[in-house]
Protein backbone atom coordinates (compact mmCIF):
# COMPACT_ATOMS: atom_id res chain seq x y z
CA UNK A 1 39.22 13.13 -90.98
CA UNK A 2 38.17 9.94 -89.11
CA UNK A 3 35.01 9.68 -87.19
CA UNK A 4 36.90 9.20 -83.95
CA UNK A 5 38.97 12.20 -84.33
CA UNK A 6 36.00 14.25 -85.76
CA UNK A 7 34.18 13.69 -81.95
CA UNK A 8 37.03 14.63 -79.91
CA UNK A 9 36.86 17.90 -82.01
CA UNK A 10 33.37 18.53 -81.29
CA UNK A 11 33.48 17.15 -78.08
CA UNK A 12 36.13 19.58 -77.17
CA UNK A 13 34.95 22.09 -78.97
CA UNK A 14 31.08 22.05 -77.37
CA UNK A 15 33.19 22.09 -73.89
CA UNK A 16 34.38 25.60 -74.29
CA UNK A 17 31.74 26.69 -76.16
CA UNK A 18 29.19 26.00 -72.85
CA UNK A 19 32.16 27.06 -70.02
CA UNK A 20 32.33 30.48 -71.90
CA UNK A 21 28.75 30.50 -72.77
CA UNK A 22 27.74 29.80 -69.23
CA UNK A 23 30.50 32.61 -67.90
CA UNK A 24 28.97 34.93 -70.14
CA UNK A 25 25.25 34.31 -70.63
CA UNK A 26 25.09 34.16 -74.11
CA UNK A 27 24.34 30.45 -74.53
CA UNK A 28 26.97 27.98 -76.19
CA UNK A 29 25.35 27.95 -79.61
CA UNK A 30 26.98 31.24 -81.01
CA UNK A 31 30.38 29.44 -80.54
CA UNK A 32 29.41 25.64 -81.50
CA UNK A 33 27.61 26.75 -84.35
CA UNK A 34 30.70 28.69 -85.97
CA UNK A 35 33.13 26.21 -85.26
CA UNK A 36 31.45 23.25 -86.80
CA UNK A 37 30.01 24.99 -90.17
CA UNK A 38 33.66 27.21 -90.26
CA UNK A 39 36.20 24.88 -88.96
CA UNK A 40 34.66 21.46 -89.53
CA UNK A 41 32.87 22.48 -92.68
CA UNK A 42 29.36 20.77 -91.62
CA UNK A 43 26.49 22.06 -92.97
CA UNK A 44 24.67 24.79 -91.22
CA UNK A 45 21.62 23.57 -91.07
CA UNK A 46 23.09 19.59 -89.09
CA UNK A 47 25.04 22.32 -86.81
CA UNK A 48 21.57 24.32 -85.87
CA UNK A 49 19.84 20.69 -85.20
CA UNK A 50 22.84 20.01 -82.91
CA UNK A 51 22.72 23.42 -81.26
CA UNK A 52 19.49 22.99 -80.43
CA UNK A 53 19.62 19.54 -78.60
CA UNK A 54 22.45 21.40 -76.47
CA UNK A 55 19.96 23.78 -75.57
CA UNK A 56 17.52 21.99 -74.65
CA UNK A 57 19.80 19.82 -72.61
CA UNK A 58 21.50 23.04 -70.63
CA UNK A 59 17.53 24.25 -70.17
CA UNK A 60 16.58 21.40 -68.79
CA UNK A 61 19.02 21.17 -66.44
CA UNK A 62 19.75 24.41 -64.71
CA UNK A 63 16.14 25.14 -65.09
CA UNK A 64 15.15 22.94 -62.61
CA UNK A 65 17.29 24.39 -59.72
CA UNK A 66 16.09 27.56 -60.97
CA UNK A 67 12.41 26.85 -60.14
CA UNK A 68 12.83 25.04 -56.86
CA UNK A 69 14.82 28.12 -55.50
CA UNK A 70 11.49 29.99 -56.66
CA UNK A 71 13.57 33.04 -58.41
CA UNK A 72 11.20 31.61 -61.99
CA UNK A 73 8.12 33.10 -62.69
CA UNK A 74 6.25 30.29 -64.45
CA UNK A 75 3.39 32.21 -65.30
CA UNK A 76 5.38 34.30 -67.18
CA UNK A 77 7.47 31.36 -68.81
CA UNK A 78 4.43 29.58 -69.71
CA UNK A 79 2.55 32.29 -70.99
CA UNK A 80 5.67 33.47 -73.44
CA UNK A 81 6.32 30.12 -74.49
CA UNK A 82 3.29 30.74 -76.65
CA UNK A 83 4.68 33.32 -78.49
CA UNK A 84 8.26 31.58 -78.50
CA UNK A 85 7.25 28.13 -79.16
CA UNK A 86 4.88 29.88 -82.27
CA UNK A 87 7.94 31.31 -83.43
CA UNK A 88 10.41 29.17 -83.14
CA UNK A 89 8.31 26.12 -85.34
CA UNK A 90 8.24 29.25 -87.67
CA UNK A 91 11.76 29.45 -87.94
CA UNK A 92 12.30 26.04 -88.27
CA UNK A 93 9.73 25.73 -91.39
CA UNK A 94 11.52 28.86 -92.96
CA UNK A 95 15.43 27.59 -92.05
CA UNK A 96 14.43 24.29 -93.97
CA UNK A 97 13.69 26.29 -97.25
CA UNK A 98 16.02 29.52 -97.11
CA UNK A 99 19.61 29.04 -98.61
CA UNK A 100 22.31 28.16 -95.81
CA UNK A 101 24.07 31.23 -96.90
CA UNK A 102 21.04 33.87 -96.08
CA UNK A 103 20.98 32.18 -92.55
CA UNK A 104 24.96 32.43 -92.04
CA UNK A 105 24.31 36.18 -92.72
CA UNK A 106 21.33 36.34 -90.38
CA UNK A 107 23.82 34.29 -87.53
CA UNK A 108 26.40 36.67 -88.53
CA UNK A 109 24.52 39.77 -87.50
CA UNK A 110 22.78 38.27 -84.33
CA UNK A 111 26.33 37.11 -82.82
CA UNK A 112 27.56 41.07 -83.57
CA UNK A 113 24.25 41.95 -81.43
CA UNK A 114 25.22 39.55 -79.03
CA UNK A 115 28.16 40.47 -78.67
CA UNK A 116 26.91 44.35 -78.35
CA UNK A 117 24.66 43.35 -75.49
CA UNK A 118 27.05 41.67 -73.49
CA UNK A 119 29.14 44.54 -72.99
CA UNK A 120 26.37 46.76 -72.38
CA UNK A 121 25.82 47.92 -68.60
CA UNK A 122 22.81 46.11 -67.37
CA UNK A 123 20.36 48.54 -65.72
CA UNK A 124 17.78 47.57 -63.35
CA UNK A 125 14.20 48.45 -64.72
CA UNK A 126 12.42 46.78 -61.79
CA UNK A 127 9.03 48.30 -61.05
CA UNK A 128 6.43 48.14 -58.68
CA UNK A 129 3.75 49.91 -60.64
CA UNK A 130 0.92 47.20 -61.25
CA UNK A 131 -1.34 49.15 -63.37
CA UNK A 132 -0.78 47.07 -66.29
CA UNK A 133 -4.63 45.70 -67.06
CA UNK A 134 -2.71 42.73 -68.79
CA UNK A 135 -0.39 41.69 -66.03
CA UNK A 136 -3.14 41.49 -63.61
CA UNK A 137 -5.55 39.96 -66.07
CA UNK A 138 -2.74 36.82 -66.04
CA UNK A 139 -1.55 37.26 -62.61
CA UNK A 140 2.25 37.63 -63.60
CA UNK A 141 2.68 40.36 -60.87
CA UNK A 142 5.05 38.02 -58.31
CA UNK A 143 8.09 38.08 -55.80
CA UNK A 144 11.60 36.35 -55.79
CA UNK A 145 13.61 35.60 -52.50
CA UNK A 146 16.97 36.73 -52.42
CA UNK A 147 18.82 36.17 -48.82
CA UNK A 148 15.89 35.02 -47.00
CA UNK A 149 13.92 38.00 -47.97
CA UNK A 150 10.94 38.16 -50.39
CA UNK A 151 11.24 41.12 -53.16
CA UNK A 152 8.06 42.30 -55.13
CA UNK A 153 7.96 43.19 -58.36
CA UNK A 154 5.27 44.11 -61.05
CA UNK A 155 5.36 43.80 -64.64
CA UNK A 156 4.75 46.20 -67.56
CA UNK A 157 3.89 45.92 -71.42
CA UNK A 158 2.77 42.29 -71.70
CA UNK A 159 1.91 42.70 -75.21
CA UNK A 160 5.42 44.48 -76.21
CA UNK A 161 7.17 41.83 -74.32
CA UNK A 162 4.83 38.80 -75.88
CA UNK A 163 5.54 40.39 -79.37
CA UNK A 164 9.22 40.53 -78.65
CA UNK A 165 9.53 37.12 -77.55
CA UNK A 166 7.55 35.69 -80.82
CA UNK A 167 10.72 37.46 -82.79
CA UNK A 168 13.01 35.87 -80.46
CA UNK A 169 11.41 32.21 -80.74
CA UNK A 170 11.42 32.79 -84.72
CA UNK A 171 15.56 33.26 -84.46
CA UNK A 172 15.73 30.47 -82.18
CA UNK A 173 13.87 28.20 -84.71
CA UNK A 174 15.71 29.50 -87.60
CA UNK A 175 19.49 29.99 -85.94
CA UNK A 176 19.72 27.20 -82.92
CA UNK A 177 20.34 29.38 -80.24
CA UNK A 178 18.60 30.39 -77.51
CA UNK A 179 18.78 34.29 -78.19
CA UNK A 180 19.25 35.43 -74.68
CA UNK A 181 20.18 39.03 -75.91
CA UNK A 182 16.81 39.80 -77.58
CA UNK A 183 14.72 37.86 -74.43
CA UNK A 184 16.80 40.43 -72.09
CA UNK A 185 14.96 43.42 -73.82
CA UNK A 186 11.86 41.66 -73.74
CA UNK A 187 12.05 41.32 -69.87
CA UNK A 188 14.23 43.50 -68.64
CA UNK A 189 13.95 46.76 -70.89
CA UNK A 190 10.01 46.53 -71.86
CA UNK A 191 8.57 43.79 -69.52
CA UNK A 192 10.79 45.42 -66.41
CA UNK A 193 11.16 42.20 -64.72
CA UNK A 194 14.34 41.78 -61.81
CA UNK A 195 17.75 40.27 -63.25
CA UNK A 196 17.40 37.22 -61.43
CA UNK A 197 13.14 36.71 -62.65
CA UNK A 198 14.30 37.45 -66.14
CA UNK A 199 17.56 35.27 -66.52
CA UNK A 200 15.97 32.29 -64.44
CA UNK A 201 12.66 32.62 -66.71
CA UNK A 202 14.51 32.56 -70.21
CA UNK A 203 16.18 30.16 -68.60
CA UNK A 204 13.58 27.80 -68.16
CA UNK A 205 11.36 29.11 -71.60
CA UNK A 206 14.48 28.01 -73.86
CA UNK A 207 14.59 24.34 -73.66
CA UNK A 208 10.67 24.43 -74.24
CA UNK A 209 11.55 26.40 -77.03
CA UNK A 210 13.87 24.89 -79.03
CA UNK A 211 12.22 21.57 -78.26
CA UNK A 212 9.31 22.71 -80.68
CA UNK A 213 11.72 23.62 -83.48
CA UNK A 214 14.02 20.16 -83.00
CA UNK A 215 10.88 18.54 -84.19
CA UNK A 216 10.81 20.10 -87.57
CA UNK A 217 14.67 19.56 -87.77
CA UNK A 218 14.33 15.78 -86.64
CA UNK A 219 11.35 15.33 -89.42
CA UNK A 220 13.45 16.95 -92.44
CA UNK A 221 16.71 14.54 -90.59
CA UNK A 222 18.79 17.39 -90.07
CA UNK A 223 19.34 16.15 -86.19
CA UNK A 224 22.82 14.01 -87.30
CA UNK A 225 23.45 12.28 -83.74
CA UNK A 226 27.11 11.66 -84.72
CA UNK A 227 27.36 15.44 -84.09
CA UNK A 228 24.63 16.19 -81.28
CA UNK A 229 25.55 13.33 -78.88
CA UNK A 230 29.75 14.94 -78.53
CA UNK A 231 27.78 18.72 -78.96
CA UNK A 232 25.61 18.42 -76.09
CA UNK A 233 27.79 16.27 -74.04
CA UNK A 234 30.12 18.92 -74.08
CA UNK A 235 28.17 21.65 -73.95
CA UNK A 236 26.50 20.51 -70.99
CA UNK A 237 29.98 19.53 -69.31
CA UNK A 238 31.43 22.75 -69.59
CA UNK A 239 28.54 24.81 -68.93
CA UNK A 240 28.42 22.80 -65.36
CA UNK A 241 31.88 23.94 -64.79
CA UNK A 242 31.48 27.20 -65.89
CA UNK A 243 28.51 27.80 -63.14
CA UNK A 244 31.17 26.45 -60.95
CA UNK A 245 34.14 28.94 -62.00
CA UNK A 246 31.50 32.28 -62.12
CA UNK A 247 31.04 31.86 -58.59
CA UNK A 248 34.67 32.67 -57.76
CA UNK A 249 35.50 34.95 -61.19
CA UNK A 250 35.12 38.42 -62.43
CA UNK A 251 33.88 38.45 -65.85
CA UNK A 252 34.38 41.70 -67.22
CA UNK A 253 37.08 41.24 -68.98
CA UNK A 254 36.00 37.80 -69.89
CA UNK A 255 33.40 39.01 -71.64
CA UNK A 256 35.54 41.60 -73.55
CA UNK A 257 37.54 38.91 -74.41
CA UNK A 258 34.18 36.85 -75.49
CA UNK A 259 32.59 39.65 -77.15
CA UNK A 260 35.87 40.22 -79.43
CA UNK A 261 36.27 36.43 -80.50
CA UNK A 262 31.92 36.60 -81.43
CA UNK A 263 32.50 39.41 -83.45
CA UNK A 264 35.66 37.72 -85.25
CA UNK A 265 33.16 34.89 -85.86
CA UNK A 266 30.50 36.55 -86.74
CA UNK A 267 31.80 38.51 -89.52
CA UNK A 268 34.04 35.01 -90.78
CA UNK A 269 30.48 33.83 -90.80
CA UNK A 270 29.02 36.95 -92.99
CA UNK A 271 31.71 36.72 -95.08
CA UNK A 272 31.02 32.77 -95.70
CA UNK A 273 27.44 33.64 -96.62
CA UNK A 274 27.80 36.86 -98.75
CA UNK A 275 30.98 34.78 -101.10
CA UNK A 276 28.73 31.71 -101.45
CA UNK A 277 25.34 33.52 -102.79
């Protein structure tokens, strides 16, 4: 396959992967990743440097809007990052050492978790309870304005939700993604933050994230720009249009749809790993 024809792959590729990621919230990694170690045959650990570029491009730019509308809590962004940015260098050490099939398994059985929460009926935890001696310690208890009015909110179970996160930066590190699904139950089901606070916060955390674990990748040279420049050109491309399209779209059965093809994926990708060890 030619270089030139090799891009327009990729760059084609990373286009739907961000236009459904960004229609579904699950990030454009769990498809990009897939389609460049199963269809292209790159190595898994060039496709998880390239993965995370895109995610630190996406962060960076939808973050920004986020935090000028004031729906981000920084506080609580900057605090998690510890734990996440901790993590994720963690992940990054361990993904240089562990054999490419273990972490195809690993991506295998995130993506079907994924893929679990996605369909799963969101349910609004918000709380205005602020006994928690940690929350106030911090001062993470805020408010968000949604249609010119300002809504309180309190948070609960720092530590669950710090621990939680430090898990979620380690499978960032290790798999290139941003792993939305397991940063939902840290702040919506245990930290009991608003939708809105909780998306617009991960949000922001992720491209702080993954920036910590590109550096190990970039050190060992496992960030191939031949493949990350067409990745997060695309990735960022379609993820614009996709924030365009969700605007006007139901995405139920989009995301039945999504959640069927990540499955399909993810157990191609289990099967890769389990027939290689």
């Amino acid at each position: 396959m030619s270089v030139l024809l090799f891009t327009i792959i990729v760059l084609f590729g990373a286009f739907l992967a961000g236009l459904l990621g960004s229609l579904t919230g699950l990030g454009g990694g769990v498809i990009i990743i897939p389609l460049l170690t199963l269809a292209l045959g790159v190595d898994i650990h060039y496709a998880i440097g390239a993965s995370i570029v895109s995610v630190i491009a996406t962060s960076s730019g939808s973050a920004a809007a986020y935090v000028k509308e004031g729906i981000t809590n920084i506080r609580i962004g900057m605090f998690l990052e510890i734990a996440t940015t901790v993590g994720a260098i963690c992940g990054a050490i361990v993904a240089v050492y562990l054999n490419a099939n273990y972490i195809a398994i690993i991506f295998g059985c995130i993506l079907i978790f994924s893929a679990i929460m996605t369909l799963k009926k969101k349910v609004d935890h918000t709380t205005l309870d602020d006994t928690d001696k940690w929350a106030k310690f911090f001062k993470l208890n805020s408010s968000y304005p949604d249609k010119g009015v300002d809504h309180r909110y309190a948070v609960k179970n720092v530590p669950g939700g710090f621990v939680m996160m430090l898990f979620a930066g380690t499978l960032s590190g290790l798999l290139g993604i941003g792993s939305g699904a397991l940063k939902v139950i840290a702040m919506d089901n245990i930290m009991r933050l608003p939708f809105k606070v909780s998306t617009t916060t991960s949000n922001f955390m992720m491209g702080v994230t993954a920036a910590a674990s590109a550096v190990v990748y970039l050190h060992r040279g496992q960030i191939d720009p031949g493949i990350a420049m067409p990745v997060c050109i695309g990735v960022l491309t379609g993820a614009s249009v996709g924030a365009k399209v969700l605007l006007r779209t139901k995405t139920d059965k989009l995301k039945i749809v999504f959640a069927v093809v990540v499955t399909f994926l993810a157990l191609q990708m289990i099967y890769k790993g389990i027939s290689g060890l």
